[in-house]
C-alpha atoms as a PDB file:
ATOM      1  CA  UNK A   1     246.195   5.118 316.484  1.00  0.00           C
ATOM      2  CA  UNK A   2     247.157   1.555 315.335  1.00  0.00           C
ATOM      3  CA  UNK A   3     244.442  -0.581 313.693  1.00  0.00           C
ATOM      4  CA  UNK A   4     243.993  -3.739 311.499  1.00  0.00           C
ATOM      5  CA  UNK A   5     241.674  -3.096 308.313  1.00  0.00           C
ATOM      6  CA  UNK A   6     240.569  -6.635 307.003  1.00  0.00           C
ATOM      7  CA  UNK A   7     238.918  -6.461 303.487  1.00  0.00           C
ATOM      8  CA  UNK A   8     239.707  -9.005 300.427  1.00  0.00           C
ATOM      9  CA  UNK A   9     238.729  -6.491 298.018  1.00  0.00           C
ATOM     10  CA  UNK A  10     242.189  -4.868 297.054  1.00  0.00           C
ATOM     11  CA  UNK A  11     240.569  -1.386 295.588  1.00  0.00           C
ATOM     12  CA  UNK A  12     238.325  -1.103 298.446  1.00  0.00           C
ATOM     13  CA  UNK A  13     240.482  -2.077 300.901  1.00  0.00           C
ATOM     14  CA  UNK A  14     243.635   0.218 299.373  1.00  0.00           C
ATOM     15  CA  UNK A  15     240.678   3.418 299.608  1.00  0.00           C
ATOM     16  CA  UNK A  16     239.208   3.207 303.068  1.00  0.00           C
ATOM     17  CA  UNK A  17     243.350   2.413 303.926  1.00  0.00           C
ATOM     18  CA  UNK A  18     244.267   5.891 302.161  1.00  0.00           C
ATOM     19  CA  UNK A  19     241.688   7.389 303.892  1.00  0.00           C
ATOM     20  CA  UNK A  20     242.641   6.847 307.378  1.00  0.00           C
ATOM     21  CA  UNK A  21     246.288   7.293 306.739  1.00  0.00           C
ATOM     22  CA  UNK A  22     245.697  10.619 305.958  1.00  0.00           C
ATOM     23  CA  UNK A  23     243.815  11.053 309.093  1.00  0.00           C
ATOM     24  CA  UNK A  24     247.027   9.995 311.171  1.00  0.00           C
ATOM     25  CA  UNK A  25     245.855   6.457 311.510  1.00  0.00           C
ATOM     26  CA  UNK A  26     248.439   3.612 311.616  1.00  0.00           C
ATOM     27  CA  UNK A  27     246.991   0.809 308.982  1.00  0.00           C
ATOM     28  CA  UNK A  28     247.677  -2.455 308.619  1.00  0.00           C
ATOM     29  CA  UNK A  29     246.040  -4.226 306.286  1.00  0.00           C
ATOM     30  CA  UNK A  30     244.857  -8.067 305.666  1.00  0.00           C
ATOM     31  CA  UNK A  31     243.201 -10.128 302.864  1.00  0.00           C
ATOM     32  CA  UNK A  32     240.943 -12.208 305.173  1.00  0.00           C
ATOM     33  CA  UNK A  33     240.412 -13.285 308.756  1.00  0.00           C
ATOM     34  CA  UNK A  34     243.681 -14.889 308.914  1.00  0.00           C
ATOM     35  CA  UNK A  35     245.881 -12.057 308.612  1.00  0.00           C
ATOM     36  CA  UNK A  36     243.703  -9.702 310.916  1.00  0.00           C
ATOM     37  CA  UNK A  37     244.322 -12.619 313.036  1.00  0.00           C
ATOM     38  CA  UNK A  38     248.246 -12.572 312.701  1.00  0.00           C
ATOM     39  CA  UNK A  39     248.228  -9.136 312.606  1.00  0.00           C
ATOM     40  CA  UNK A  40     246.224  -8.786 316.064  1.00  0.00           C
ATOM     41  CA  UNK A  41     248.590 -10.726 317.948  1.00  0.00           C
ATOM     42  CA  UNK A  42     252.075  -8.989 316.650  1.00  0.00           C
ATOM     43  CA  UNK A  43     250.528  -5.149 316.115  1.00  0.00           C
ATOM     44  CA  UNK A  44     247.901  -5.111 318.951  1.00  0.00           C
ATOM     45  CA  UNK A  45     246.082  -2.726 317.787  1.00  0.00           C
ATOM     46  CA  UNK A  46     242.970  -0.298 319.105  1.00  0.00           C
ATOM     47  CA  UNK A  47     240.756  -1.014 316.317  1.00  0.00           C
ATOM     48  CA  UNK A  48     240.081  -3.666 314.562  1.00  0.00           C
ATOM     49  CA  UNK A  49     237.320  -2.895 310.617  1.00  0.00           C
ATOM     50  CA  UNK A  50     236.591  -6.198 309.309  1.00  0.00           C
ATOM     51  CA  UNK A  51     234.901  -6.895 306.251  1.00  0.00           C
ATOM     52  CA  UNK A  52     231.948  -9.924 307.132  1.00  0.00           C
ATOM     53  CA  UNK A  53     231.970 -12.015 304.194  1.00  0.00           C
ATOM     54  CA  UNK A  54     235.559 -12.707 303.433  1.00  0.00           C
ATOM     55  CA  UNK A  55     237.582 -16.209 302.239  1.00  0.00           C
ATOM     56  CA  UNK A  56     239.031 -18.329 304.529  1.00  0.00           C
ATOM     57  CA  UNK A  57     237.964 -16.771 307.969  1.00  0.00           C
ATOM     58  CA  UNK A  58     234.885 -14.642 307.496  1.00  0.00           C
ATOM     59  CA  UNK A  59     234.475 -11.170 309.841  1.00  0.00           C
ATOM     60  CA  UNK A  60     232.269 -12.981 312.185  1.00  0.00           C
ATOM     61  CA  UNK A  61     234.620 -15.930 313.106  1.00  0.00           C
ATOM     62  CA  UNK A  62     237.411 -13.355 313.236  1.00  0.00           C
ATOM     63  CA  UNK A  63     235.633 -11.215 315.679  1.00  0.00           C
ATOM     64  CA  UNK A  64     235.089 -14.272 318.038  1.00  0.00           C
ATOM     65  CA  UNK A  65     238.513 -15.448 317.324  1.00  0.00           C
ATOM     66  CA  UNK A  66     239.658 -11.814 318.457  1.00  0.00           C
ATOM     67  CA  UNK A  67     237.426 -11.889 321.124  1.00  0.00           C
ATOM     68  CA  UNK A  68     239.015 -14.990 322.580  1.00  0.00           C
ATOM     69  CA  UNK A  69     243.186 -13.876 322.489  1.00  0.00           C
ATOM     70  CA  UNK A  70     244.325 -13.944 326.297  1.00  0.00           C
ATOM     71  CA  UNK A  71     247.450 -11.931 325.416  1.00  0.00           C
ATOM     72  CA  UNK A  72     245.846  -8.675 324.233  1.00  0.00           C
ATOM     73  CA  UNK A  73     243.642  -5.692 325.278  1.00  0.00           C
ATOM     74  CA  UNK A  74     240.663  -5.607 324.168  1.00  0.00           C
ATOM     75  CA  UNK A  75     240.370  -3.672 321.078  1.00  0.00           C
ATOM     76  CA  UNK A  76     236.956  -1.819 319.207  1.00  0.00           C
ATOM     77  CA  UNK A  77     235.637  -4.242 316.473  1.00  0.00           C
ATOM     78  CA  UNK A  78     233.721  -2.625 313.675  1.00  0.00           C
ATOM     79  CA  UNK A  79     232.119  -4.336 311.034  1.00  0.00           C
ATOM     80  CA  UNK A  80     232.863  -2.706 307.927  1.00  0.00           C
ATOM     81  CA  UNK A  81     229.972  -4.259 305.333  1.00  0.00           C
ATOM     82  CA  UNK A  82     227.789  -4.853 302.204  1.00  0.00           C
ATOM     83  CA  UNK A  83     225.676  -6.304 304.237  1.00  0.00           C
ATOM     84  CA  UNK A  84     222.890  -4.452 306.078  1.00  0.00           C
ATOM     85  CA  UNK A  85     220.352  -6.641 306.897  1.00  0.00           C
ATOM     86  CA  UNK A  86     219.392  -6.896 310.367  1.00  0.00           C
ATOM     87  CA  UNK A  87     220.091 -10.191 310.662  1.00  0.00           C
ATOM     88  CA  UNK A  88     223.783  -9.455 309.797  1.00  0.00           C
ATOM     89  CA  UNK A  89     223.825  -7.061 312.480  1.00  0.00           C
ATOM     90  CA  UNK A  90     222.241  -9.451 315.080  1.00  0.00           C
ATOM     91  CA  UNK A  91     225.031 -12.021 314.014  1.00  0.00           C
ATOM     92  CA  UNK A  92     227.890  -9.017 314.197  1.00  0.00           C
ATOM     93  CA  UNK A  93     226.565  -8.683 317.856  1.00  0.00           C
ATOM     94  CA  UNK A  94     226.651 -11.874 318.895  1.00  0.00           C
ATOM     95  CA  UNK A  95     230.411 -11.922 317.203  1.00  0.00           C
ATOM     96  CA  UNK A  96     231.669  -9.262 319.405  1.00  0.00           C
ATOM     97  CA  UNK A  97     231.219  -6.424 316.688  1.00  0.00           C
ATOM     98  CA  UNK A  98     231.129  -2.982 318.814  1.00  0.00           C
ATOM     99  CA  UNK A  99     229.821  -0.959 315.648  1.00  0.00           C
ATOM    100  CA  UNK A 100     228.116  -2.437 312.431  1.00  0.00           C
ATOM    101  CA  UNK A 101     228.779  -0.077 309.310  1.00  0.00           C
ATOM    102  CA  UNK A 102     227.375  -0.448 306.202  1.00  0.00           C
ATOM    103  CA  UNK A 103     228.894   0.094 302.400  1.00  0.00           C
ATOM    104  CA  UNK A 104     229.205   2.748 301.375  1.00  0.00           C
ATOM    105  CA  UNK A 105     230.002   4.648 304.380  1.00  0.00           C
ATOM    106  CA  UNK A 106     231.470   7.895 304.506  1.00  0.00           C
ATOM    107  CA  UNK A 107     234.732   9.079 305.798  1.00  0.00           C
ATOM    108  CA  UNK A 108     233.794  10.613 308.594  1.00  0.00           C
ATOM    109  CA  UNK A 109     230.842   8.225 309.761  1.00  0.00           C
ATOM    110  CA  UNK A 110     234.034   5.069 309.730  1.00  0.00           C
ATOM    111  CA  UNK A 111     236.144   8.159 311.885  1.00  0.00           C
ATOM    112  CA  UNK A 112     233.722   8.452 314.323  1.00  0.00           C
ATOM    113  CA  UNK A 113     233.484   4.934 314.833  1.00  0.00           C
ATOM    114  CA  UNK A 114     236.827   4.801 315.711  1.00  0.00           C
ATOM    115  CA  UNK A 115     236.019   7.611 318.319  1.00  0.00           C
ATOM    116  CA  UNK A 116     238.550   9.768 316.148  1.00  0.00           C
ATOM    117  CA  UNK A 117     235.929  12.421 315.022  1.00  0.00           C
ATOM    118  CA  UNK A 118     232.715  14.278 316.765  1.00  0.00           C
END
């Protein structure tokens, strides 16, 4: 499976990445909304973990942005987050978010978001 993992913290987003690699997953990984953006439209990928609060393009712009490309299937969009108020998961709703996950999450909860584990 081919996903984009958007998180502009570099150890957290280097742990969950390790994770799913050795699950099989196919990770590509950006700083902020803008890459998950770039790296939507060349990879088109399944699933798409974005971090909310990131610079540039924050997770919920993203997620609309995502929401919006013509040229690709629709992929899963799952908010990956420190935030877990439920106003932030109201807001990841309206954005387009399929799953709302909050940090610290474990391994196999983020899997079966994915629909890779039971």
């Amino acid at each position: 499976m081919r996903i984009v993992y958007a998180e502009d913290d570099a150890v957290v987003r280097a742990n969950v990445a390790m994770l799913l690699v050795k699950f099989g997953v196919d990770v590509h990984e950006a700083r902020d909304g803008g890459e998950a953006l770039a790296l939507c439209r060349a990879f088109q990928p399944k699933v798409v973990v974005l971090d909310l609060q990131m610079p540039n393009i924050d997770g919920f712009e993203t997620a609309r942005r995502i929401r919006e490309l013509d040229a690709m299937e629709r992929p899963r969009l799952i908010a990956l987050t420190g935030q877990s108020s439920a106003q932030a998961q109201r807001d990841a709703e309206l954005a387009g978010f399929d799953e709302f996950l909050a940090k610290p999450v474990s391994g196999r909860r983020l899997l079966q978001a994915m629909g890779l584990a039971q």
